[in-house]
Protein backbone atom coordinates (compact mmCIF):
# COMPACT_ATOMS: atom_id res chain seq x y z
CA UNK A 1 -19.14 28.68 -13.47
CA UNK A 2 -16.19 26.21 -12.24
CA UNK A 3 -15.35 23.46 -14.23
CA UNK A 4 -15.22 21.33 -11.58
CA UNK A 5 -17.50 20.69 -8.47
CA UNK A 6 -14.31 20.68 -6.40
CA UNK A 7 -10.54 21.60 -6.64
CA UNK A 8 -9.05 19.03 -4.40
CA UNK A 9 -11.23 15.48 -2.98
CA UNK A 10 -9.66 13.47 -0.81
CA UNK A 11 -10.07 10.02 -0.80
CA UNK A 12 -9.39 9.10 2.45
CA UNK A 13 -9.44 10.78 5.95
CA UNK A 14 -6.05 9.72 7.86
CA UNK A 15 -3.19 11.71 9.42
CA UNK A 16 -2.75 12.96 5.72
CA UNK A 17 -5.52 12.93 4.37
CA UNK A 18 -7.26 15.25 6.80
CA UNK A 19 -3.97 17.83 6.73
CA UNK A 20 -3.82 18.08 2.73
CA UNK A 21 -7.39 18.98 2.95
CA UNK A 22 -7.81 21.56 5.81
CA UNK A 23 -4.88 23.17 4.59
CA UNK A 24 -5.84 23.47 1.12
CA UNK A 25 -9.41 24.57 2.51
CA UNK A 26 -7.28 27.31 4.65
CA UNK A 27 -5.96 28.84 1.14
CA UNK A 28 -9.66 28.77 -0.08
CA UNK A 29 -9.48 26.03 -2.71
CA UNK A 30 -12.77 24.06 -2.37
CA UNK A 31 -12.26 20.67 -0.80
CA UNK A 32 -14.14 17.08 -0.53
CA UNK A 33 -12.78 14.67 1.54
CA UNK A 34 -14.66 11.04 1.56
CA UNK A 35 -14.03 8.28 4.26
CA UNK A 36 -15.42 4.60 4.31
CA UNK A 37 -14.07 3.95 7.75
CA UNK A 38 -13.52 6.36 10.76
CA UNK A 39 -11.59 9.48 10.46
CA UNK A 40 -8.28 9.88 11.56
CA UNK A 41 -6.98 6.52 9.84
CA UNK A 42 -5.11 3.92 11.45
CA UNK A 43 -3.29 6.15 13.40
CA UNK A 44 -6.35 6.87 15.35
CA UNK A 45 -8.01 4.32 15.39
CA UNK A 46 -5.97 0.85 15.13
CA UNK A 47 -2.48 2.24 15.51
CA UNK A 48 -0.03 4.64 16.98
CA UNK A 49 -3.34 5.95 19.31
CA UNK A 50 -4.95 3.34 21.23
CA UNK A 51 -1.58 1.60 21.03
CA UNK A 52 0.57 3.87 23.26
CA UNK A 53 -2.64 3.89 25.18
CA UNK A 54 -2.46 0.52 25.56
CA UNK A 55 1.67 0.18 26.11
CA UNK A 56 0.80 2.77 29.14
CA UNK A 57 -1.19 0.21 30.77
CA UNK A 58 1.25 -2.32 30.49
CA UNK A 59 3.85 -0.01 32.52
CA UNK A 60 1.71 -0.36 35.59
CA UNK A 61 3.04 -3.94 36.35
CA UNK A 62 6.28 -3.39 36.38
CA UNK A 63 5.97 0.16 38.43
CA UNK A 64 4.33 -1.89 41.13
CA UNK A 65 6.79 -3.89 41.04
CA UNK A 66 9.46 -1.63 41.36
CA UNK A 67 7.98 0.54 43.57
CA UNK A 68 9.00 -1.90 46.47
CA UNK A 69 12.38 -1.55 46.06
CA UNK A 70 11.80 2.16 46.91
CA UNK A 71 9.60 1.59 49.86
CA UNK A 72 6.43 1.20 48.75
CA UNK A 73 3.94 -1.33 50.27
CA UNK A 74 1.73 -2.28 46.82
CA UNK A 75 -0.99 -5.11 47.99
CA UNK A 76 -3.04 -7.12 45.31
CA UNK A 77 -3.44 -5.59 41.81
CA UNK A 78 -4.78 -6.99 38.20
CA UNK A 79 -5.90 -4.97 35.03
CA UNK A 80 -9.51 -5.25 34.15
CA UNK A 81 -8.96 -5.60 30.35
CA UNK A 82 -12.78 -4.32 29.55
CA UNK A 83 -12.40 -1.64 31.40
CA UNK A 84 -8.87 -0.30 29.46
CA UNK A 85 -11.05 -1.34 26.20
CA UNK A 86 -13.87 1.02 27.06
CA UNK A 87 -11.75 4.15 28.26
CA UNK A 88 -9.70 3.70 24.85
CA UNK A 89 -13.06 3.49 22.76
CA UNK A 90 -14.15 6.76 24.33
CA UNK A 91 -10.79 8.62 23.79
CA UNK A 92 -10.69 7.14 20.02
CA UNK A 93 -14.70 8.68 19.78
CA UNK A 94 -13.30 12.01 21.11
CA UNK A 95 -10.63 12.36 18.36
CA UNK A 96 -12.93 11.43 15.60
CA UNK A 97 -14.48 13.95 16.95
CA UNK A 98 -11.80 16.93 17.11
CA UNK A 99 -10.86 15.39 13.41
CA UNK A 100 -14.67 15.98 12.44
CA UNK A 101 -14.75 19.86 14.09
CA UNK A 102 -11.07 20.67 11.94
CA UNK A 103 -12.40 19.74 9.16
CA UNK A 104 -15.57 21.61 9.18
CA UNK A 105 -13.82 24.35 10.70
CA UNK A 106 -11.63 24.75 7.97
CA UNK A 107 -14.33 23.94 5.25
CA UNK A 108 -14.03 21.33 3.68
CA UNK A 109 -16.80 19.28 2.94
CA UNK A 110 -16.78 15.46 4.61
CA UNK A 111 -18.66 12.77 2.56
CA UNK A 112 -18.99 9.33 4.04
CA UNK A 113 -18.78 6.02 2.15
CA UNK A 114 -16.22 4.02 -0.32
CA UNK A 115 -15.19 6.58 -3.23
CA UNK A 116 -13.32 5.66 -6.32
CA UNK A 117 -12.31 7.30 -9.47
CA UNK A 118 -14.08 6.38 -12.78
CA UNK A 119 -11.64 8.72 -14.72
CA UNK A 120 -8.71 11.28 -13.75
CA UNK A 121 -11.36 13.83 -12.70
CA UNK A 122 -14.58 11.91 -11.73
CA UNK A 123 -15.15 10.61 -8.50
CA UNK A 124 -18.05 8.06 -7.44
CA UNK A 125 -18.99 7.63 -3.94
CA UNK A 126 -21.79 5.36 -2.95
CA UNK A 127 -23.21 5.82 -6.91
CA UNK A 128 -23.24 9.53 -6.55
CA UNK A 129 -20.61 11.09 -8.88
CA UNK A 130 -18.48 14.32 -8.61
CA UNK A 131 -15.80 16.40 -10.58
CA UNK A 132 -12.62 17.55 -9.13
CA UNK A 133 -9.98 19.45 -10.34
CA UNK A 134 -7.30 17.51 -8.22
CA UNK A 135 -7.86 14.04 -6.68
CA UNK A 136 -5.52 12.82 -3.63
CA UNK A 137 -5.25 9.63 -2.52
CA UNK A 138 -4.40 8.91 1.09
CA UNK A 139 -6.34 5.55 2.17
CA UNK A 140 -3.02 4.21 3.52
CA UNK A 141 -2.49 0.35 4.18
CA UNK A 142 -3.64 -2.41 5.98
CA UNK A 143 -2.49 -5.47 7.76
CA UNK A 144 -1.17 -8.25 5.63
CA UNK A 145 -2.92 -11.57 6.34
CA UNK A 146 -0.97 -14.99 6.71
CA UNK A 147 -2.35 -16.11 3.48
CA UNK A 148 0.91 -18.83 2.73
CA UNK A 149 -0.17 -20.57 5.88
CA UNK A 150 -2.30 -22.97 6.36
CA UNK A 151 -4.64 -22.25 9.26
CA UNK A 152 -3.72 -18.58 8.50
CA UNK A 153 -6.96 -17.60 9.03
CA UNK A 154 -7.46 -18.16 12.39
CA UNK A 155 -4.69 -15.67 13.36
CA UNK A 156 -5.73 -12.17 13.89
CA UNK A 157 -4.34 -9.26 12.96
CA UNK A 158 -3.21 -5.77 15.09
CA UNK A 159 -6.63 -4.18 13.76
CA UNK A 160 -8.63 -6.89 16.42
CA UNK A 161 -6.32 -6.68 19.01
CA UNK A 162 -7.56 -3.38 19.90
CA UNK A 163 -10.89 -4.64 20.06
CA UNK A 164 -10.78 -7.73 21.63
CA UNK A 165 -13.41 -8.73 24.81
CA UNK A 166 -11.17 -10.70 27.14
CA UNK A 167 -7.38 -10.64 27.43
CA UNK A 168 -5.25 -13.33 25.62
CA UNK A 169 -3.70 -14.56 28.64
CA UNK A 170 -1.60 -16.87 26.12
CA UNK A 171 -0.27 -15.35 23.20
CA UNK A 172 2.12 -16.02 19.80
CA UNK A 173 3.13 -13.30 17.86
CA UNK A 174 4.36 -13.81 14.51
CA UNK A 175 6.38 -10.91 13.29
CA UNK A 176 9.61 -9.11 13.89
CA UNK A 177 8.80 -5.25 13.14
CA UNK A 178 7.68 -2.08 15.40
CA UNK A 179 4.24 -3.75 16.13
CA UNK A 180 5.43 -7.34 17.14
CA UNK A 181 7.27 -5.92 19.45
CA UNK A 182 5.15 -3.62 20.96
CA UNK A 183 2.18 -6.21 20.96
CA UNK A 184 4.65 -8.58 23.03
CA UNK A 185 5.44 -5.60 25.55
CA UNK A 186 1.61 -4.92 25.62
CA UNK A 187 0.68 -8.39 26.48
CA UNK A 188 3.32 -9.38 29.10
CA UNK A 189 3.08 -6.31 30.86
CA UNK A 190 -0.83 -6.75 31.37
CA UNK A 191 -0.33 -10.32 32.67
CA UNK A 192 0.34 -12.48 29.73
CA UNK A 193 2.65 -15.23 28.54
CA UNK A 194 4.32 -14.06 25.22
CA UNK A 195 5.70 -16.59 22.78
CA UNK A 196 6.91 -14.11 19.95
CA UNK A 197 8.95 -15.75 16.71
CA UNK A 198 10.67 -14.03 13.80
CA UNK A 199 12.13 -15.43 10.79
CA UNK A 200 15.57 -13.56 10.96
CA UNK A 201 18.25 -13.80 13.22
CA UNK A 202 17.11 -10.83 15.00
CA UNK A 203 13.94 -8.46 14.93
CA UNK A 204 13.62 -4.63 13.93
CA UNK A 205 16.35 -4.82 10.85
CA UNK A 206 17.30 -1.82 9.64
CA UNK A 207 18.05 -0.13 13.44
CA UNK A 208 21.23 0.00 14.97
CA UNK A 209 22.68 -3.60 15.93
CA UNK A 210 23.55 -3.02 19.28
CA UNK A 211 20.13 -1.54 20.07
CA UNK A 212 18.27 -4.68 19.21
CA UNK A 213 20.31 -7.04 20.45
CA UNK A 214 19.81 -5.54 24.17
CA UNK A 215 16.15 -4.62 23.12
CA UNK A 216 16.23 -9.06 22.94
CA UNK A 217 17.86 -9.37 25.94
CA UNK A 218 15.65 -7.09 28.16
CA UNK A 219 13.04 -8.74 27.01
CA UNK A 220 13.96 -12.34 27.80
CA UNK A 221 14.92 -10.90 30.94
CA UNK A 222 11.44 -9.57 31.60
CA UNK A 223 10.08 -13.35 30.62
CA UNK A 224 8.74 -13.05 27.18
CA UNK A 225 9.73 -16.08 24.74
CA UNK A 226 11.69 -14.27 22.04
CA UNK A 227 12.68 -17.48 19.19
CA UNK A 228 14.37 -15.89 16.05
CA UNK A 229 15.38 -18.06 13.23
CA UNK A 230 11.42 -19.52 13.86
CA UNK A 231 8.53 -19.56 11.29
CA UNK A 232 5.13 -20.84 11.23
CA UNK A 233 4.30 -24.18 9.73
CA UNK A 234 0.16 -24.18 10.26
CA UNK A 235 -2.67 -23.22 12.68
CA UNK A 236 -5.11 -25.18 13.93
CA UNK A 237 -8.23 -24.48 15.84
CA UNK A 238 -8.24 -26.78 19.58
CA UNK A 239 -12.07 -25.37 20.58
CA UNK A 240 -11.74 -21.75 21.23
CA UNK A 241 -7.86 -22.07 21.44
CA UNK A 242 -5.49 -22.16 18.93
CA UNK A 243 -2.73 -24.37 18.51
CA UNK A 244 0.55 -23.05 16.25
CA UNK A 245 2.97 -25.75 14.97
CA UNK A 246 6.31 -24.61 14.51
CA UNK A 247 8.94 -25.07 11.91
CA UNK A 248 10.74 -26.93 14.07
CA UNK A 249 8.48 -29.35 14.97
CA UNK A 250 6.96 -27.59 18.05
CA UNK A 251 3.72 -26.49 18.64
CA UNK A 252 1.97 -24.04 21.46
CA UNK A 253 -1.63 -23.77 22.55
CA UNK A 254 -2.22 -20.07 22.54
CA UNK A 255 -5.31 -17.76 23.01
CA UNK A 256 -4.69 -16.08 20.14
CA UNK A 257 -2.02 -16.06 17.39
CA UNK A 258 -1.29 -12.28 16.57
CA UNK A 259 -0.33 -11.89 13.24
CA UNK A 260 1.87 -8.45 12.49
CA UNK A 261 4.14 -9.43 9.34
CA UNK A 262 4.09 -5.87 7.78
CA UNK A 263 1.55 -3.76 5.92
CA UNK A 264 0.16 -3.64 2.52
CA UNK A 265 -1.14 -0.37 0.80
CA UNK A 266 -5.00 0.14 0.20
CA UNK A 267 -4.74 0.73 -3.52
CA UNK A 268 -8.11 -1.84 -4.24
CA UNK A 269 -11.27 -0.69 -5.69
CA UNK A 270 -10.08 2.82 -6.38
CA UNK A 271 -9.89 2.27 -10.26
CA UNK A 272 -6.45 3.36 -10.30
CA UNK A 273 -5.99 0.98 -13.04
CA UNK A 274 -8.58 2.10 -15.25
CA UNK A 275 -7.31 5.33 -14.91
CA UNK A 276 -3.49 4.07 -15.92
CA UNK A 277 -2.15 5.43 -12.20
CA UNK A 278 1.12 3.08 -12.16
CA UNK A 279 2.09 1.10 -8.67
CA UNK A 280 4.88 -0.32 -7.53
CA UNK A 281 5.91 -4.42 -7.28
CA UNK A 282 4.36 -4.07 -3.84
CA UNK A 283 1.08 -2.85 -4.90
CA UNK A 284 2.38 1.16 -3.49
CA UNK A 285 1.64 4.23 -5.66
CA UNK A 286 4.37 5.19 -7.60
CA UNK A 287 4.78 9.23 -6.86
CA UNK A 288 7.95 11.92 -7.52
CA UNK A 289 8.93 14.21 -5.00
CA UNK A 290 5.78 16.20 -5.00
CA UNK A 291 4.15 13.66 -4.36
CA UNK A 292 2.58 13.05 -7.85
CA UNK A 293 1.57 10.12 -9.55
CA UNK A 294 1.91 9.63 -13.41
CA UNK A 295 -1.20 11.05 -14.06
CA UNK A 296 -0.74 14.79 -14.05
CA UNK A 297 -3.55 15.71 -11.40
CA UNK A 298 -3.50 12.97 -9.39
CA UNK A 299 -1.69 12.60 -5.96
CA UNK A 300 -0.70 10.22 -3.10
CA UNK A 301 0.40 10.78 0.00
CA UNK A 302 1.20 8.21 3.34
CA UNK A 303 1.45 4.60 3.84
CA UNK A 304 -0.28 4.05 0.32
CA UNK A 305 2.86 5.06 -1.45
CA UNK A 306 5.22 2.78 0.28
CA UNK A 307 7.91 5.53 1.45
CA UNK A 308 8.31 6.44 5.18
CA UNK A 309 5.14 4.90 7.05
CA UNK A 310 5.19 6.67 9.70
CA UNK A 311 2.12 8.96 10.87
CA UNK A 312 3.87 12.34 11.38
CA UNK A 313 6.02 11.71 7.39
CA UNK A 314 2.44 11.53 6.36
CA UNK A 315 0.88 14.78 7.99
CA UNK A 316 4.19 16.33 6.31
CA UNK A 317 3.31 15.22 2.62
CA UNK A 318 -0.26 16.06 2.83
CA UNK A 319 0.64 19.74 4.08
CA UNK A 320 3.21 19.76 1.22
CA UNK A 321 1.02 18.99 -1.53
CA UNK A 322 -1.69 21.40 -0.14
CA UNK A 323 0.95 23.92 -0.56
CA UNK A 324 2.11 23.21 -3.85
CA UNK A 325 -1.32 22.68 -5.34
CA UNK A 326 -3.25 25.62 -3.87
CA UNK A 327 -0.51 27.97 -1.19
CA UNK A 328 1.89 29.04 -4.62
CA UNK A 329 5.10 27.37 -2.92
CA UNK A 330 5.75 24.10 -4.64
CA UNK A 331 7.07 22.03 -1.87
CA UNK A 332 8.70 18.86 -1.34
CA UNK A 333 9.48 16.51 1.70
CA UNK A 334 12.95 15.97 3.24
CA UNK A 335 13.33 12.49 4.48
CA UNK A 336 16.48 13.07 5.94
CA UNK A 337 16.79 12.55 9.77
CA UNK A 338 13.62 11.26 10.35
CA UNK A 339 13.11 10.29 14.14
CA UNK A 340 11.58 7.04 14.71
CA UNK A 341 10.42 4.81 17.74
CA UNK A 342 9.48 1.44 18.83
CA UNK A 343 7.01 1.60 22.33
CA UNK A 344 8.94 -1.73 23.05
CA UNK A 345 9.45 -2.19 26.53
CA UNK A 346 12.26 -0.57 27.40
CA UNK A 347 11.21 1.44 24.04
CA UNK A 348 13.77 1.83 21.11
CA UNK A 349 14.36 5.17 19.12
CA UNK A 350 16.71 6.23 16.09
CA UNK A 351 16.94 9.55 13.91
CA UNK A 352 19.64 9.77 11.40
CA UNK A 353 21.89 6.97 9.77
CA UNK A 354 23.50 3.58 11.57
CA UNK A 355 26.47 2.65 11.37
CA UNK A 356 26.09 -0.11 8.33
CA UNK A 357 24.27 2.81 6.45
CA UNK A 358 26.62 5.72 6.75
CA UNK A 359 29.10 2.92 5.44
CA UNK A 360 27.14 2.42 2.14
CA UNK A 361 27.56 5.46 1.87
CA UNK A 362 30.91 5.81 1.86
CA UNK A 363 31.76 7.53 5.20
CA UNK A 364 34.41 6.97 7.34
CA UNK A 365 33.22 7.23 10.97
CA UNK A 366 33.69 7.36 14.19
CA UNK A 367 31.19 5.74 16.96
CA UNK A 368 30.32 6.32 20.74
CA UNK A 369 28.55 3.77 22.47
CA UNK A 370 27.33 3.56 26.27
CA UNK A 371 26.11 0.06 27.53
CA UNK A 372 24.77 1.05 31.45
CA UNK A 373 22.04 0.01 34.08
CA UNK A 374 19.30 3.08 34.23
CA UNK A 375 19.63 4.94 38.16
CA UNK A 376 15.91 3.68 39.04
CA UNK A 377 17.20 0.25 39.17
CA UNK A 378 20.04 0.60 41.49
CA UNK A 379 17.18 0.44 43.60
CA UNK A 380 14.28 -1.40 42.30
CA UNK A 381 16.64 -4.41 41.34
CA UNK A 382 15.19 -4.88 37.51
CA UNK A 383 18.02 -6.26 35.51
CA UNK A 384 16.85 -3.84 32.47
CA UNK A 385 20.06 -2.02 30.56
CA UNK A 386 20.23 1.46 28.59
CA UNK A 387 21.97 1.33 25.33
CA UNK A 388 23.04 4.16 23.27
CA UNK A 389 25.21 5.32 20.14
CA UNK A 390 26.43 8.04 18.25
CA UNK A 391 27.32 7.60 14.35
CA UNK A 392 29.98 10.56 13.50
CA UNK A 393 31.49 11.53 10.59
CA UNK A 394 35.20 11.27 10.83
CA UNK A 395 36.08 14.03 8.27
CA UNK A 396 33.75 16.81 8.82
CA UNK A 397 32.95 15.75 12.86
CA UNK A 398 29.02 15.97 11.83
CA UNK A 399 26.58 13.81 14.11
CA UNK A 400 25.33 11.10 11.44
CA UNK A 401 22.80 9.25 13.69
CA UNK A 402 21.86 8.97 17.58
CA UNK A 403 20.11 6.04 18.53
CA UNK A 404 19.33 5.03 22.20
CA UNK A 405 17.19 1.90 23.64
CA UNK A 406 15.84 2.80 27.37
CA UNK A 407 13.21 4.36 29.21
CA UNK A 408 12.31 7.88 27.97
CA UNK A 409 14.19 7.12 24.56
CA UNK A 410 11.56 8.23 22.18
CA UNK A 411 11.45 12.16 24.21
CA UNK A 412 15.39 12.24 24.15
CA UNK A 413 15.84 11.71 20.60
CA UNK A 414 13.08 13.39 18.98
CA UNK A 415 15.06 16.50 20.93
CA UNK A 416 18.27 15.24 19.45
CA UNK A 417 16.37 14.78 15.91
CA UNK A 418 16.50 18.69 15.88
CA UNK A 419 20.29 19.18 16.52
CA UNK A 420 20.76 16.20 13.24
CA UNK A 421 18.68 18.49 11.50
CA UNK A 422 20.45 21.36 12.08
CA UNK A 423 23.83 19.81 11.72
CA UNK A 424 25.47 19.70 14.46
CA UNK A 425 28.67 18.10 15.25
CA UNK A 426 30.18 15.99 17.55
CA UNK A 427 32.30 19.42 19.11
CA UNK A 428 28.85 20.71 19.90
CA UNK A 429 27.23 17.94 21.66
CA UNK A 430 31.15 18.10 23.97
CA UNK A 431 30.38 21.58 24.82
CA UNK A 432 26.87 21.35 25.92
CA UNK A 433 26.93 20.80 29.56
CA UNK A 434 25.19 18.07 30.61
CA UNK A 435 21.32 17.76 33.15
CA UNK A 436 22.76 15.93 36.00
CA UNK A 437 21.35 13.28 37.14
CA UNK A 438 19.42 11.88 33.31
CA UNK A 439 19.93 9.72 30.81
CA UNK A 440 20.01 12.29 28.28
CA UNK A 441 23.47 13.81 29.82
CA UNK A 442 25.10 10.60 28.31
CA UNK A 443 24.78 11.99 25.08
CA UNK A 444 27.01 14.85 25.99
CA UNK A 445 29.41 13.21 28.01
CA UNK A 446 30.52 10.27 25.60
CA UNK A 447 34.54 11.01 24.76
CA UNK A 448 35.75 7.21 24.08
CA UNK A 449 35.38 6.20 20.84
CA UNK A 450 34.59 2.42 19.87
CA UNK A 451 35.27 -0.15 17.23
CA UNK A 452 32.40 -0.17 14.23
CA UNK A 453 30.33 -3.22 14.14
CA UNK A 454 31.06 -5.13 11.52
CA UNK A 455 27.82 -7.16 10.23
CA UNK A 456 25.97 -7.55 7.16
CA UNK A 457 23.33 -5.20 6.12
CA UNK A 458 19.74 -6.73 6.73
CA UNK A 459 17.03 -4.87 5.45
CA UNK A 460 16.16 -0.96 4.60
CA UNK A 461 16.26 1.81 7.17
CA UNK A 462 13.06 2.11 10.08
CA UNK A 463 10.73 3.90 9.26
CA UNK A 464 7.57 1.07 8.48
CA UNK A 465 5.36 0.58 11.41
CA UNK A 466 4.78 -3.35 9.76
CA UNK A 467 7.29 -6.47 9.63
């Protein structure tokens, strides 16, 4: 008889979750997997998902716009806000759904409620106790609340934005990362005035300087109320309103105050301290580069262990650890050349290092940079600008880093993530002929090389969907 009821349970059914255990499952180990919430984590459900959903929505307004300028006679529009909630509720119900069918597909047994571990091989969930050989714990994070405000708690968070009833025609957004950003894109595009403020000097740290400085001015351009160097004093509730005072003596009278100021990992009321698994200063697992935690068969994987939060890194370490545990080929991540992207509006991506970071590391480099109004707006008249770079390795002519802010940004450099990965150098990208008329050609045809920006480093590389 088995020692254990199961070989691997999975305590928690997100993006990693859910791959750890159908793979595992697929090499015949047998697999739990237990989920309080829905499956298919935030991702799913209050992230990357409904949010792109949501940023495609927002693109109608200015497409009406712009369609003039081509020809186009648009008469009276709005957005029906209930309507774009529903259709997103029913596509988030139809991947729980396809997460539900993979799972049983493959296997693995799914067990709904809060689970915890009462020692390094017990799991409870909902009082009713199991044995597992392996336990893996992918519950990922959760917003962090303004808790060193006063009023704090009558801001809201990203997880209630995406259920709201009516549209915030008046919004603040505190918060200077991938989802303040994208929120204030969201919300302007479907109608609304955007008053968005930032501690620093200037939002998204980590990515390429240029990048977010035009990222700031298209935005102004487009109307939203960008104030960096800005924090929040109080809230207060004004009826069913909400007025923010300012550091600076200022206050607004908002709909709602959107509070996106980074991400904390859901390590709570899993008994990971009874069991001795050691976290970080942040509250994050501590793991090695399998992915294990101090206690010798226990494992973490995705936005609970603090490294890359990013949806796709997490799908990664959960396949990794379901190969190493049960496939016979220890494996382990490579974090190099990760693409990344802010749906900003024009959206922002980045794969490989910046400038200020291939300097810390000691490399001399060269940079390429193209500052240029997109083709569609010769015509439709929108003051919105294309930005893009190209960090390169002066001694062995190896592409560092490609970064790009303008439509379509996100497609061209995930393609562009694969020629980093496959280290290619600058020579290359000159002899690839270029797809005439795109934006993409620009990556090719860059010869002039530019002076390196010379600013202070800010913050850690992108790659944490938070502040």
């Amino acid at each position: 008889m088995p020692q254990y009821d199961y070989d691997l349970f999975v305590i928690g059914a997100g993006s990693g979750g859910v791959r750890a255990a159908r793979i595992a499952a697929s090499y015949g180990a047998r697999v739990a997997i237990a989920e309080e919430r829905d499956l298919g984590g935030t991702c799913v459900n209050v992230g990357c998902v409904p949010k792109k959903l949501m940023v495609y929505a927002s693109h109608f307004g200015e497409e009406f716009e712009d369609a003039v300028g081509f020809g186009w006679n648009v008469g009276a529009r709005a957005n029906h806000w209930r309507t774009l909630i529903q259709n997103k509720n029913a596509e988030i119900a139809r991947l729980n759904g396809i997460y539900a069918g993979l799972l049983d597909g493959a296997g693995a047994a799914r067990i709904d409620g809060h689970a915890f571990l009462i020692d390094a091989h017990t799991v409870d969930v909902e009082g009713r106790r199991l044995t597992t050989e392996y336990a893996l714990i992918a519950t990922g994070g959760s917003p962090r609340p303004l808790e060193d405000v006063p009023g704090g708690e009558y801001a809201i968070s990203s997880n209630e934005m995406f259920h709201l009833e009516h549209m915030p025609y008046r919004a603040l957004i505190v918060g200077g990362g991938y989802i303040a950003v994208e929120f204030a894109g969201i919300l302007h595009g479907l109608g609304g005035e955007v008053i968005q403020i930032h501690r620093g000097p200037l939002f998204l740290r980590g990515f390429d300087d240029m990048l977010r400085q035009a990222l700031a001015d298209d935005m102004r351009n487009k109307g939203i109320d960008l104030r960096f160097d800005t924090r929040l004093a109080r809230i207060e509730a004004v009826g069913t309103a909400r007025r923010a005072i300012l550091t600076d003596g200022t206050s607004v009278d908002v709909d709602i105050v959107l509070a996106a100021i980074g991400r904390k990992p859901r390590t709570a009321g899993l008994g990971l301290e009874r069991i001795g698994v050691r976290l970080d200063g942040n509250g994050a697992i501590e793991v090695d580069e399998y992915s294990r935690t101090n206690v010798e068969n226990i494992y973490a994987v995705g936005d609970v262990t603090g490294r890359i939060e990013l949806t796709p890194v997490a799908i990664a370490e959960g396949h990794a650890v379901a190969n190493t545990l049960f496939g016979n080929r220890p494996t382990k991540v490579d974090y190099e050349n990760v693409p990344t992207a802010v749906f900003s509006q024009p959206p922002l991506a980045s794969v490989g290092l910046t400038q200020i970071q291939a300097r810390e590391r000691g490399i001399e480099i060269d940079v390429y940079r193209n500052l240029f109004r997109p083709m569609k707006h010769t015509l439709s008249g929108r003051k919105e600008r294309i930005a893009i770079e190209i960090v390169v390795d002066r001694a062995t002519d190896r592409v560092l880093g490609c970064h790009m802010v303008g439509p379509d940004a996100p497609e061209i450099i995930q393609c562009l993530a694969i020629a980093l990965k496959a280290g290619a150098t600058k020579a290359h990208f000159d002899a690839t002929i270029g797809l005439h008329p795109t934006t993409a050609e620009e990556f090719v045809t860059m010869r002039a090389k530019t002076e390196p920006t010379a600013i202070a480093h800010e913050g850690p590389p992108p790659g944490v969907e938070g502040e």
